[in-house]
PDB file of N, CA and C in Angstrom:
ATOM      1  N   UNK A   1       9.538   5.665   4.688  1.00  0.00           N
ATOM      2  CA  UNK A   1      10.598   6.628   4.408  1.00  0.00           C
ATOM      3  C   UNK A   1      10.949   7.314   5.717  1.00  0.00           C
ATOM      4  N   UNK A   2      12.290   7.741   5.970  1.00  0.00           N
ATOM      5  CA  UNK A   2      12.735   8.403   7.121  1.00  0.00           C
ATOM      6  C   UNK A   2      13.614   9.199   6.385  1.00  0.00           C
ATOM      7  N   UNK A   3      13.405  10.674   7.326  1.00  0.00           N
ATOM      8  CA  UNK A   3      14.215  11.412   6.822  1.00  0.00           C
ATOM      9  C   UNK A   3      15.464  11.743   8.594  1.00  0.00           C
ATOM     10  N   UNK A   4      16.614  11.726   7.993  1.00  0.00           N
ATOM     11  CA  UNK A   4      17.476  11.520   9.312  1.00  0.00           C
ATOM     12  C   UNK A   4      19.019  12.524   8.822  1.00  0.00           C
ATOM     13  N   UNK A   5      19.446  12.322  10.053  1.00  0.00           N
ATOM     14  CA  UNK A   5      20.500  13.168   9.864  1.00  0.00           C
ATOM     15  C   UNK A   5      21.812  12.253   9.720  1.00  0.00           C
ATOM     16  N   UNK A   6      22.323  12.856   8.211  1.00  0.00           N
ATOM     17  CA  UNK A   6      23.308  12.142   7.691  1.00  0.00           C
ATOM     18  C   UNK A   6      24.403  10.797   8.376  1.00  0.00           C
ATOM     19  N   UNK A   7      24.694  11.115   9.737  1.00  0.00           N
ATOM     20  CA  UNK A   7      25.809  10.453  10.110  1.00  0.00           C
ATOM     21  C   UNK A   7      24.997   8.961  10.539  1.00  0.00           C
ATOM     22  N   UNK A   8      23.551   9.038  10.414  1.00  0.00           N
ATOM     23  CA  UNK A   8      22.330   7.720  10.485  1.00  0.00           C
ATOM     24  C   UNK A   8      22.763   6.828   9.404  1.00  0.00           C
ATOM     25  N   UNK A   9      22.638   6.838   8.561  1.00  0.00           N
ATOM     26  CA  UNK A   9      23.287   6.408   6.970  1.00  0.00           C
ATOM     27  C   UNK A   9      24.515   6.011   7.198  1.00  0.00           C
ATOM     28  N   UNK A  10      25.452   7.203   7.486  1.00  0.00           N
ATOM     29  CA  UNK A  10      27.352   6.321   7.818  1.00  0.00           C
ATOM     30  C   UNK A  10      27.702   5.668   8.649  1.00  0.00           C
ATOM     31  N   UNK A  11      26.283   5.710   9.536  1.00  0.00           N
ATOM     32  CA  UNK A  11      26.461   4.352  10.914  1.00  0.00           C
ATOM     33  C   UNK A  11      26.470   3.097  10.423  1.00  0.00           C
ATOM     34  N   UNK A  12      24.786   3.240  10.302  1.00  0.00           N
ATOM     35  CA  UNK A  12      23.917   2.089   9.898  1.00  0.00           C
ATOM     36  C   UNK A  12      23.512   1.768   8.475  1.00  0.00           C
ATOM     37  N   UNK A  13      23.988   2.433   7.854  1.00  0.00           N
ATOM     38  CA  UNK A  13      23.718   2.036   6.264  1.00  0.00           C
ATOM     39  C   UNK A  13      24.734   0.852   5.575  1.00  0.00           C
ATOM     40  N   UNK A  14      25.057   0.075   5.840  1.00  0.00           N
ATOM     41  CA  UNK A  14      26.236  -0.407   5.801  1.00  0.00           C
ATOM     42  C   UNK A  14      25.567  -1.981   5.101  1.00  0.00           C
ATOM     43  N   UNK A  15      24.215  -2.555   5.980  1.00  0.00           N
ATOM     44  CA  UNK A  15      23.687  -3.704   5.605  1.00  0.00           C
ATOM     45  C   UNK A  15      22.499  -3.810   5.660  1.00  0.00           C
ATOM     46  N   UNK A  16      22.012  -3.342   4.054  1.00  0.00           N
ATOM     47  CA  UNK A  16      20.651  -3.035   3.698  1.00  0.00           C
ATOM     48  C   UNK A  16      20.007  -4.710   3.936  1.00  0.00           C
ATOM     49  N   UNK A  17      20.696  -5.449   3.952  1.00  0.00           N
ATOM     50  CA  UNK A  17      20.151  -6.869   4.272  1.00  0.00           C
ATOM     51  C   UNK A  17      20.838  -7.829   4.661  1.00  0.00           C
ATOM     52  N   UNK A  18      20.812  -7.295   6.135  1.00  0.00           N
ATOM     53  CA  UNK A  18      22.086  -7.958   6.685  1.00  0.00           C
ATOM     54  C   UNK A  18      21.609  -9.899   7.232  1.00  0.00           C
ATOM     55  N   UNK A  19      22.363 -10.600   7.547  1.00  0.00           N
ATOM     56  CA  UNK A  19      22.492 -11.928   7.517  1.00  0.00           C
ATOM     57  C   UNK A  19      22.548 -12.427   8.695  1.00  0.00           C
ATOM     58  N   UNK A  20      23.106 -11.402   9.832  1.00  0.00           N
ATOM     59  CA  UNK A  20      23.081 -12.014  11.266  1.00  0.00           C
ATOM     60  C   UNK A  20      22.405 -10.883  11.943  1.00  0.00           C
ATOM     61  N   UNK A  21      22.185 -11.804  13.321  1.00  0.00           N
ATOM     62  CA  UNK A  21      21.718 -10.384  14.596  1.00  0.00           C
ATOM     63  C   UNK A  21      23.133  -9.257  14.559  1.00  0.00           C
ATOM     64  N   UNK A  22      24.276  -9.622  14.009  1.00  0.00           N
ATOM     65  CA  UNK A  22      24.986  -8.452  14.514  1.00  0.00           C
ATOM     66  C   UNK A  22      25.096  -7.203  13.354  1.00  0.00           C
ATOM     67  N   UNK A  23      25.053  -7.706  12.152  1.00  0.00           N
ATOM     68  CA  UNK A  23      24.941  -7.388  11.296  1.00  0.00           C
ATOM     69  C   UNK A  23      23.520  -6.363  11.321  1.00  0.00           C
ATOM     70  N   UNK A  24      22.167  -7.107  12.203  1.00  0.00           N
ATOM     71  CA  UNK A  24      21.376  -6.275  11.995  1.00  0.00           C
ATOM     72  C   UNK A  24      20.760  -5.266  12.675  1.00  0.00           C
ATOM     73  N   UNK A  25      22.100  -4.610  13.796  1.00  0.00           N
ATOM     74  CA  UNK A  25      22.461  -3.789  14.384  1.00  0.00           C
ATOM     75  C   UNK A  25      22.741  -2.325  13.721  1.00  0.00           C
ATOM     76  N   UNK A  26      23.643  -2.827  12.930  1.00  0.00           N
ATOM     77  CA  UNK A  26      24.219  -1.638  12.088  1.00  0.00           C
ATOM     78  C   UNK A  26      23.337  -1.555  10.856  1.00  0.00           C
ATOM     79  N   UNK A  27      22.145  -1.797  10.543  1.00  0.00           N
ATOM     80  CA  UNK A  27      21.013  -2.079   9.682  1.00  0.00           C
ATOM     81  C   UNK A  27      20.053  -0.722   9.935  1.00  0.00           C
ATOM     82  N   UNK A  28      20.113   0.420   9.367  1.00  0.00           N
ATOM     83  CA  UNK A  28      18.682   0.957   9.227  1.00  0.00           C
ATOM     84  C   UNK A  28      17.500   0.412   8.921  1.00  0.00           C
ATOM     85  N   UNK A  29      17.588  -0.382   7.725  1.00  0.00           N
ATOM     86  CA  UNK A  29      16.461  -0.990   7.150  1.00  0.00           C
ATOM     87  C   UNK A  29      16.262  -1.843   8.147  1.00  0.00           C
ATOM     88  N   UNK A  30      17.213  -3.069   8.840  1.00  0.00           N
ATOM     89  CA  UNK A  30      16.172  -3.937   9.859  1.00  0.00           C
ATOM     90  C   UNK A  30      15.802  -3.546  11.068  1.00  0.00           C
ATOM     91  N   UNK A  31      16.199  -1.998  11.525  1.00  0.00           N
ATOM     92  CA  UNK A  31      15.723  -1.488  12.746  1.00  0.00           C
ATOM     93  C   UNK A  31      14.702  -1.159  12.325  1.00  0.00           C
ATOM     94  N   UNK A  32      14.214  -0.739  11.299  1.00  0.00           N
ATOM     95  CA  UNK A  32      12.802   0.089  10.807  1.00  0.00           C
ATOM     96  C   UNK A  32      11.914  -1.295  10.472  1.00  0.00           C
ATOM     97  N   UNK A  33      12.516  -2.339   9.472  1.00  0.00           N
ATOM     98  CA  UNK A  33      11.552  -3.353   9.530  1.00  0.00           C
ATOM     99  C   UNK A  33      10.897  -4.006  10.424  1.00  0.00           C
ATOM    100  N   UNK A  34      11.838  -4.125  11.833  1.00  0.00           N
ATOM    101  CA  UNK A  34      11.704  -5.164  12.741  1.00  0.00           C
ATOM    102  C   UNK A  34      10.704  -4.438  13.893  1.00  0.00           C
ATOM    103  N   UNK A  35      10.781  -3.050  13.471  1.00  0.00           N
ATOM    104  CA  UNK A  35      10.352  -1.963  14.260  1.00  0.00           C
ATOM    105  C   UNK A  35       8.224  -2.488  14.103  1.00  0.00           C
ATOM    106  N   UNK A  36       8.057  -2.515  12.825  1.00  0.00           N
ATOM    107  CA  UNK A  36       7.563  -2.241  12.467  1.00  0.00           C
ATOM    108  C   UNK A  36       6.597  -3.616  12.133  1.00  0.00           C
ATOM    109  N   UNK A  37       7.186  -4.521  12.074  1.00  0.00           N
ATOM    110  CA  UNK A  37       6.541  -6.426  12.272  1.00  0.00           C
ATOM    111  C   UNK A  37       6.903  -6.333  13.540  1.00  0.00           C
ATOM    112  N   UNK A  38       7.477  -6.289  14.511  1.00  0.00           N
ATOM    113  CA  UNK A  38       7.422  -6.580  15.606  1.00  0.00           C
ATOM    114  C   UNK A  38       7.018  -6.061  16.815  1.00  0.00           C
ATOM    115  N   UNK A  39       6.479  -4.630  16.591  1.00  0.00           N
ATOM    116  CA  UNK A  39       6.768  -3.622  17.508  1.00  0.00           C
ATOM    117  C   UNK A  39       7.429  -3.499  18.489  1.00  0.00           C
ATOM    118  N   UNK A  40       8.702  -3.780  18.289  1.00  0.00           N
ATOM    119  CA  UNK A  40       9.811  -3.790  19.271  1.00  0.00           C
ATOM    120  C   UNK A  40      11.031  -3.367  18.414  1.00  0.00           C
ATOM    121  N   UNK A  41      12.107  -2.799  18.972  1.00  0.00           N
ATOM    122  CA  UNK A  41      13.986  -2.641  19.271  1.00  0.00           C
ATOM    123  C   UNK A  41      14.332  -3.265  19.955  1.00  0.00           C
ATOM    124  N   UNK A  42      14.312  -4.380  20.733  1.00  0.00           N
ATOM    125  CA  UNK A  42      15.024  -4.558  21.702  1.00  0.00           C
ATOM    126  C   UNK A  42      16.147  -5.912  21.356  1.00  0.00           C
ATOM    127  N   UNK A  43      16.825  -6.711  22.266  1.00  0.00           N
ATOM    128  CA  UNK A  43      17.601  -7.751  22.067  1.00  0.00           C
ATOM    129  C   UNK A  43      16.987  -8.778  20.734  1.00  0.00           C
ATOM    130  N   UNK A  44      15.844  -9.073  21.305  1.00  0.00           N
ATOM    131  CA  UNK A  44      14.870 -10.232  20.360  1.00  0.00           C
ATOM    132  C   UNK A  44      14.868  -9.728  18.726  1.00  0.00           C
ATOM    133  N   UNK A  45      15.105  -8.722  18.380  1.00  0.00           N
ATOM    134  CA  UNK A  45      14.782  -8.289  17.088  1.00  0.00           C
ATOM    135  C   UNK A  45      16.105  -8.321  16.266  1.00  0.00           C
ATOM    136  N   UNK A  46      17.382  -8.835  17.120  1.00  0.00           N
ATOM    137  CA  UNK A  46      18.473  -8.548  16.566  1.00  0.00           C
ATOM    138  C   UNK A  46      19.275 -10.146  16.735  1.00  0.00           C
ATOM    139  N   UNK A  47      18.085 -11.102  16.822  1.00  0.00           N
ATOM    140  CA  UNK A  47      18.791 -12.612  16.687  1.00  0.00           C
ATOM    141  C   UNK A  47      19.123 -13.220  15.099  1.00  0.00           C
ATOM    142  N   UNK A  48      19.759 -14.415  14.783  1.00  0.00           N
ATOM    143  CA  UNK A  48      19.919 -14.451  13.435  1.00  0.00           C
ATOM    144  C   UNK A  48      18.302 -14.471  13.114  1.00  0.00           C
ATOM    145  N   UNK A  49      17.671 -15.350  13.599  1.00  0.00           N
ATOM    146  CA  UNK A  49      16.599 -15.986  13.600  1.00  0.00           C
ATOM    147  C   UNK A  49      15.433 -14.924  13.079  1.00  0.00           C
ATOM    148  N   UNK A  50      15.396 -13.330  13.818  1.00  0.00           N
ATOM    149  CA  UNK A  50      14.603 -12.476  13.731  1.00  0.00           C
ATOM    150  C   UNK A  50      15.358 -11.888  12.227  1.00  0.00           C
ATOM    151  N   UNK A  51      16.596 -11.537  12.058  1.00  0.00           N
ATOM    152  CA  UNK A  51      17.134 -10.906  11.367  1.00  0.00           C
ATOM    153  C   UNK A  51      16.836 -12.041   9.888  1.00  0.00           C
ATOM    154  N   UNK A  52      16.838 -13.085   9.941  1.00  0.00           N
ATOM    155  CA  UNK A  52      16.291 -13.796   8.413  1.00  0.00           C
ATOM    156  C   UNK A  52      15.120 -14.086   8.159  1.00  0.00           C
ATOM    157  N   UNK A  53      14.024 -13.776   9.026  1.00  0.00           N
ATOM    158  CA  UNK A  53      12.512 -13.939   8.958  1.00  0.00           C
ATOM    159  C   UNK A  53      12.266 -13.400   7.642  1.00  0.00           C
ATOM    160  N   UNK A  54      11.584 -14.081   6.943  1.00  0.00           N
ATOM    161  CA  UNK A  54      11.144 -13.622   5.701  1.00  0.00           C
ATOM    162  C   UNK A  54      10.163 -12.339   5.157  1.00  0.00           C
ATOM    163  N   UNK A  55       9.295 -12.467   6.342  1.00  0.00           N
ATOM    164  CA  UNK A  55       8.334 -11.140   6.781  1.00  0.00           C
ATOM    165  C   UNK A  55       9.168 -10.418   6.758  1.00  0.00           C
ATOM    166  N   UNK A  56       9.845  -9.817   8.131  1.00  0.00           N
ATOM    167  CA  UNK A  56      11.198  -8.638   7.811  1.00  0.00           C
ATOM    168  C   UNK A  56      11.616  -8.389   6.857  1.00  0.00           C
ATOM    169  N   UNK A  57      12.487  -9.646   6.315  1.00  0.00           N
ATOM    170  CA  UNK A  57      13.379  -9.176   5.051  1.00  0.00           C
ATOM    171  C   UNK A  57      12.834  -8.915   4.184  1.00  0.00           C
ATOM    172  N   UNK A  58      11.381  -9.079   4.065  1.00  0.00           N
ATOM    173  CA  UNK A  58      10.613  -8.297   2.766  1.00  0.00           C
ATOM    174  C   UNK A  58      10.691  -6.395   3.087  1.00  0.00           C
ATOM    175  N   UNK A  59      10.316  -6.848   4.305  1.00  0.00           N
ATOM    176  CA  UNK A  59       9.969  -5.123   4.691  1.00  0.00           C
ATOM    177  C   UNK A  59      10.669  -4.302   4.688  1.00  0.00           C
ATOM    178  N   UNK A  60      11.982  -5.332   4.802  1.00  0.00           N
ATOM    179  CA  UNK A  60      13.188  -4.253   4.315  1.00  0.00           C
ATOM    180  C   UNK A  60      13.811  -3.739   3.361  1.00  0.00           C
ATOM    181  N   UNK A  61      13.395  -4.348   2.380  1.00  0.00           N
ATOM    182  CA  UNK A  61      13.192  -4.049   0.646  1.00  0.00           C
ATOM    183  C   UNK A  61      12.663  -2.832   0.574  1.00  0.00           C
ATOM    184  N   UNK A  62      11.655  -2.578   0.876  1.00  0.00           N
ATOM    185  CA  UNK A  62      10.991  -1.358   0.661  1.00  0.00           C
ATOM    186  C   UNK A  62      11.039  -0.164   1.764  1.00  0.00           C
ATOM    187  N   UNK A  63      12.340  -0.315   2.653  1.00  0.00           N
ATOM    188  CA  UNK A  63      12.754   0.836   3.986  1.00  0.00           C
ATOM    189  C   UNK A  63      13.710   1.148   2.929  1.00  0.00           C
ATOM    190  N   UNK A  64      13.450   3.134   2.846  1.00  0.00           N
ATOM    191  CA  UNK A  64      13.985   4.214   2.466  1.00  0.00           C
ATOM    192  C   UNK A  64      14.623   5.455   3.654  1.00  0.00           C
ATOM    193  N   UNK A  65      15.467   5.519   3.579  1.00  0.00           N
ATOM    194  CA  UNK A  65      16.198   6.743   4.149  1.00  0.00           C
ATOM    195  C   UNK A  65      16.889   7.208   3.741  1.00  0.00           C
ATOM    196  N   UNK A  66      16.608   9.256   3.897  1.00  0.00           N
ATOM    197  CA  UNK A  66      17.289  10.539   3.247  1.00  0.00           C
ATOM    198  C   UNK A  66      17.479  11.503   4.282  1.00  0.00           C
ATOM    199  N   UNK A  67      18.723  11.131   3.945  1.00  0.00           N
ATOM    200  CA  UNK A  67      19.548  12.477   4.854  1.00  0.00           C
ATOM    201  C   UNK A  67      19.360  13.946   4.891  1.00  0.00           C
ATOM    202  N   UNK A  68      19.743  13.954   6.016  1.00  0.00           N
ATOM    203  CA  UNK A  68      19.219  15.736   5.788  1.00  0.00           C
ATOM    204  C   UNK A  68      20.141  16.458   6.663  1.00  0.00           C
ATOM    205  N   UNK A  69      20.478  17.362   6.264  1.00  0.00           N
ATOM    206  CA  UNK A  69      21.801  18.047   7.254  1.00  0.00           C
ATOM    207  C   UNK A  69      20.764  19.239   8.468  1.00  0.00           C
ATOM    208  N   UNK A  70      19.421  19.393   7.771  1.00  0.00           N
ATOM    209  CA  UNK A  70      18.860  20.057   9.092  1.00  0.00           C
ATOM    210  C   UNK A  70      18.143  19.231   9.882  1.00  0.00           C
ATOM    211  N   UNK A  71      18.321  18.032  10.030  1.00  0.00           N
ATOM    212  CA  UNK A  71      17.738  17.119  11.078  1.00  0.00           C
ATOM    213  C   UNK A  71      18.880  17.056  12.009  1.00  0.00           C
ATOM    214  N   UNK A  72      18.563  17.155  13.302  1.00  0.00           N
ATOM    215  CA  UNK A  72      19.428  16.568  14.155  1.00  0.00           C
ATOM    216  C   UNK A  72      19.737  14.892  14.281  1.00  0.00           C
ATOM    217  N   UNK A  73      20.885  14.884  14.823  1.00  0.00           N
ATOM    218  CA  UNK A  73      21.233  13.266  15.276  1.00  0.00           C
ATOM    219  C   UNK A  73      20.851  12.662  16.028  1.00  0.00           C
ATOM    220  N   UNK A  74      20.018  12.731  16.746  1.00  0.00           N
ATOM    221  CA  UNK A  74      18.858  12.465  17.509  1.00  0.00           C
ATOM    222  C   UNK A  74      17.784  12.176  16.991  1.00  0.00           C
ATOM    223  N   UNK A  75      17.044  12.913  16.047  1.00  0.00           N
ATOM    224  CA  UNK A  75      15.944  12.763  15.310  1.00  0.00           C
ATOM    225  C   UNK A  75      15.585  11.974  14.221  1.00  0.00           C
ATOM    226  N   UNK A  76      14.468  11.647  13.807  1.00  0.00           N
ATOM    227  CA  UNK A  76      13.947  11.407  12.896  1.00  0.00           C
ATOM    228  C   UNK A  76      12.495  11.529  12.299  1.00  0.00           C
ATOM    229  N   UNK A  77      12.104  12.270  11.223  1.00  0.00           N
ATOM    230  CA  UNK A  77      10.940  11.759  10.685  1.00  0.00           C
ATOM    231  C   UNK A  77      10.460  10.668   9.923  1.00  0.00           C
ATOM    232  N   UNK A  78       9.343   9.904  10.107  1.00  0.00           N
ATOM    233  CA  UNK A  78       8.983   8.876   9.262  1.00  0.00           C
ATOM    234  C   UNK A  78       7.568   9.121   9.229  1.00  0.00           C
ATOM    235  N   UNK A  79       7.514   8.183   7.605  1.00  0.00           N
ATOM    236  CA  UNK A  79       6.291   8.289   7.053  1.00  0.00           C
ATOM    237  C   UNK A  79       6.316   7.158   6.487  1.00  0.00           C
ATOM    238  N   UNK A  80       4.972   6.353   6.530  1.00  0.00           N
ATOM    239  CA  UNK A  80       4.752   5.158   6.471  1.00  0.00           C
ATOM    240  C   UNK A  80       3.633   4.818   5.638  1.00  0.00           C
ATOM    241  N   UNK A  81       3.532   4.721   4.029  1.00  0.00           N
ATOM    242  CA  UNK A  81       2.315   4.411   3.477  1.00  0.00           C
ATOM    243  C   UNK A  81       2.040   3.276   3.386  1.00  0.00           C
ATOM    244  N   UNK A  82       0.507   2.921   3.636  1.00  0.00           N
ATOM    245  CA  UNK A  82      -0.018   1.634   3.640  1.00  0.00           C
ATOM    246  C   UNK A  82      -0.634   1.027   2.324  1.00  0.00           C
ATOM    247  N   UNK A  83      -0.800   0.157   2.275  1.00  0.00           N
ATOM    248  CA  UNK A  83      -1.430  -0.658   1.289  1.00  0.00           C
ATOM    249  C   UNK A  83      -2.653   0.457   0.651  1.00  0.00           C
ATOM    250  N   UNK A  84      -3.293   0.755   1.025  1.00  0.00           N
ATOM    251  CA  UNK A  84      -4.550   1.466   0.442  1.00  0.00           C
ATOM    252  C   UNK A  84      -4.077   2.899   0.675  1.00  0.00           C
ATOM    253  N   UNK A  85      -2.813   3.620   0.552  1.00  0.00           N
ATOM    254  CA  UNK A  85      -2.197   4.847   0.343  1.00  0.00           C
ATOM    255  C   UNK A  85      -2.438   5.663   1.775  1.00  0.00           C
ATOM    256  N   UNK A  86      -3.072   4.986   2.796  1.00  0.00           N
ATOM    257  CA  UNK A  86      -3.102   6.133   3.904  1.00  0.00           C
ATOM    258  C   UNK A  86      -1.443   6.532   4.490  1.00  0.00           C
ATOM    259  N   UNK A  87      -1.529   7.296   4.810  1.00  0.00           N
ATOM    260  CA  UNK A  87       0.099   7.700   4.947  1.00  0.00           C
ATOM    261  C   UNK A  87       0.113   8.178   6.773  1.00  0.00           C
ATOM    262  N   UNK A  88       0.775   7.313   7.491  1.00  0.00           N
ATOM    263  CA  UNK A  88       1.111   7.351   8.788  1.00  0.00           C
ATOM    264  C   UNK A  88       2.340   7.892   8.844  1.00  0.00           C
ATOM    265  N   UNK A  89       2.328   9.479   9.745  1.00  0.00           N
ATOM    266  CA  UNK A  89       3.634   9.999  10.311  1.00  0.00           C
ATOM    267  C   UNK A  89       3.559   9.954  11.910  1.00  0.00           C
ATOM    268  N   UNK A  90       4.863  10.546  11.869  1.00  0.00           N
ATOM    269  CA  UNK A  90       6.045  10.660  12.976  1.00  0.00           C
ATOM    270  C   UNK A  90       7.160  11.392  13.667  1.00  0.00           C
ATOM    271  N   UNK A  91       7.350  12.081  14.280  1.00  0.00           N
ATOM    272  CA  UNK A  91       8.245  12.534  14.723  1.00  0.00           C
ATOM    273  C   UNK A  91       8.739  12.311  15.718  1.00  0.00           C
ATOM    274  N   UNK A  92      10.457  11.877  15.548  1.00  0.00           N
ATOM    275  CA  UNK A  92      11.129  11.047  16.780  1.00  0.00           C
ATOM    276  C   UNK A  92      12.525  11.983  17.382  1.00  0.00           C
ATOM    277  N   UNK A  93      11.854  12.977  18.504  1.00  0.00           N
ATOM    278  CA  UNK A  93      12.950  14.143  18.676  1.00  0.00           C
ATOM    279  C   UNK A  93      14.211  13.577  18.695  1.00  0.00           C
ATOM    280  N   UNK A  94      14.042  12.538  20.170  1.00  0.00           N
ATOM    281  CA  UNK A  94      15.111  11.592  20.159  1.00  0.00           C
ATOM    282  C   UNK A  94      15.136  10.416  20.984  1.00  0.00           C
ATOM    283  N   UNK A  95      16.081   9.707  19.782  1.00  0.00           N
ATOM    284  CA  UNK A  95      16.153   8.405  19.384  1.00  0.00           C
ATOM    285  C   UNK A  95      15.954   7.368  20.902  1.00  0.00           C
ATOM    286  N   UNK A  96      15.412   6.103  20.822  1.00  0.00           N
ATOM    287  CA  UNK A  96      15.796   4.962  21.544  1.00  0.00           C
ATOM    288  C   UNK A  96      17.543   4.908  21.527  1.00  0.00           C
ATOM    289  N   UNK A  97      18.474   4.923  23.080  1.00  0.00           N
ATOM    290  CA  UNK A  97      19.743   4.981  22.887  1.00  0.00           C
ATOM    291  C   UNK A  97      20.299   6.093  22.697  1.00  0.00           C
ATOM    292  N   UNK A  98      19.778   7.313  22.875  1.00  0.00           N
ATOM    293  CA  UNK A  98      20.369   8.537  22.704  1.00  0.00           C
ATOM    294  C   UNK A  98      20.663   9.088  24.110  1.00  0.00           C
ATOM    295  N   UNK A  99      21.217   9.929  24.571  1.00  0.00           N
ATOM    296  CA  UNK A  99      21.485  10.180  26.142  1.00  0.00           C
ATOM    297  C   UNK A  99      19.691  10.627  26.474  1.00  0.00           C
ATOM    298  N   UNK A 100      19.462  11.200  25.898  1.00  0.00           N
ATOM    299  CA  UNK A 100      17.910  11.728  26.598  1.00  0.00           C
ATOM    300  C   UNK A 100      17.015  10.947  26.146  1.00  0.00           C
ATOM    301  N   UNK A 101      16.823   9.304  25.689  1.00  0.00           N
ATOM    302  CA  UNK A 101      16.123   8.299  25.982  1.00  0.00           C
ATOM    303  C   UNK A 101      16.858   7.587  25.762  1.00  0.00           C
ATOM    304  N   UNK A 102      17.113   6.891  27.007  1.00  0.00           N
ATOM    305  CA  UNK A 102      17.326   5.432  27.047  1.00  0.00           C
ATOM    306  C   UNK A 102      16.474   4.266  26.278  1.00  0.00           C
ATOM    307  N   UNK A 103      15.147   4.658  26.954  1.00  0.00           N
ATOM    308  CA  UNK A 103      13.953   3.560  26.332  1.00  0.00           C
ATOM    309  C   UNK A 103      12.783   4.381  25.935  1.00  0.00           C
ATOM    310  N   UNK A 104      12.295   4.390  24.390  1.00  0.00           N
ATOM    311  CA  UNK A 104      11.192   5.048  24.092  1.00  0.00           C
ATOM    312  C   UNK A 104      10.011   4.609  23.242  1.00  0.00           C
ATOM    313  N   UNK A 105       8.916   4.825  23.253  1.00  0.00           N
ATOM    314  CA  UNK A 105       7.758   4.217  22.617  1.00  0.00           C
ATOM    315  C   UNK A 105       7.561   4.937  21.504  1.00  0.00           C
ATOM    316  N   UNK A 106       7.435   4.854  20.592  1.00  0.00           N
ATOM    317  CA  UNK A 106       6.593   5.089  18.995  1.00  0.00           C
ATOM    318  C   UNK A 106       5.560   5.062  18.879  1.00  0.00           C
ATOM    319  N   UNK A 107       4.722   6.251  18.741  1.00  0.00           N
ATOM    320  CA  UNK A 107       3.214   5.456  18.431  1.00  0.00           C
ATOM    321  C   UNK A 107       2.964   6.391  17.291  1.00  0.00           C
ATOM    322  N   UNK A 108       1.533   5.768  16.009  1.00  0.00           N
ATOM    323  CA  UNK A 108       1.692   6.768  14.515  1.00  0.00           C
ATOM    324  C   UNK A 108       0.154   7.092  14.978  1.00  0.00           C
TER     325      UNK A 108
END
């Protein structure tokens, strides 16, 4: 689950399961899936090839995001429960691609 600031959703909400690398650009769910099987954002995660992996496209079934008008556009929280309920968070001031990171690491 991520909680984000609304205009995240009117970007990228567009292709909860999208079909190509370009398509899975404008993808919340496959930036968070691919994020997350691959530990990477970068070019490689946004080929058709990565974008129809079956692993992913499962994971993207179950990527949730809720808007929030007091999150900035920059930000995000996520929370990540695992198989045996442990619950991994996050806080992402700002974003990979935002003027004040270009390139940034995630760690839970």
């Amino acid at each position: 689950r991520a909680s984000v600031n609304p205009i995240v959703l009117e970007l990228m909400g567009g292709y909860p399961q999208p079909v190509s690398g370009l398509q899975g650009k404008f993808s919340y769910q496959h930036c968070a899936a691919a994020a997350l099987v691959d530990g990477a954002g970068h070019a490689a995660q946004f080929t058709d090839e990565r974008v129809n992996d079956p692993i992913i496209a499962g994971v993207r079934e179950v990527v949730v995001a809720v808007a929030s008008d007091d999150i900035l556009e920059t930000e995000a929280f996520i929370t990540i429960r695992l198989v045996d309920n442990t619950l991994l968070t996050c806080y992402v001031e700002h974003a990979a691609g935002t003027p004040r990171k270009s390139n940034v690491q995630i760690e839970f």
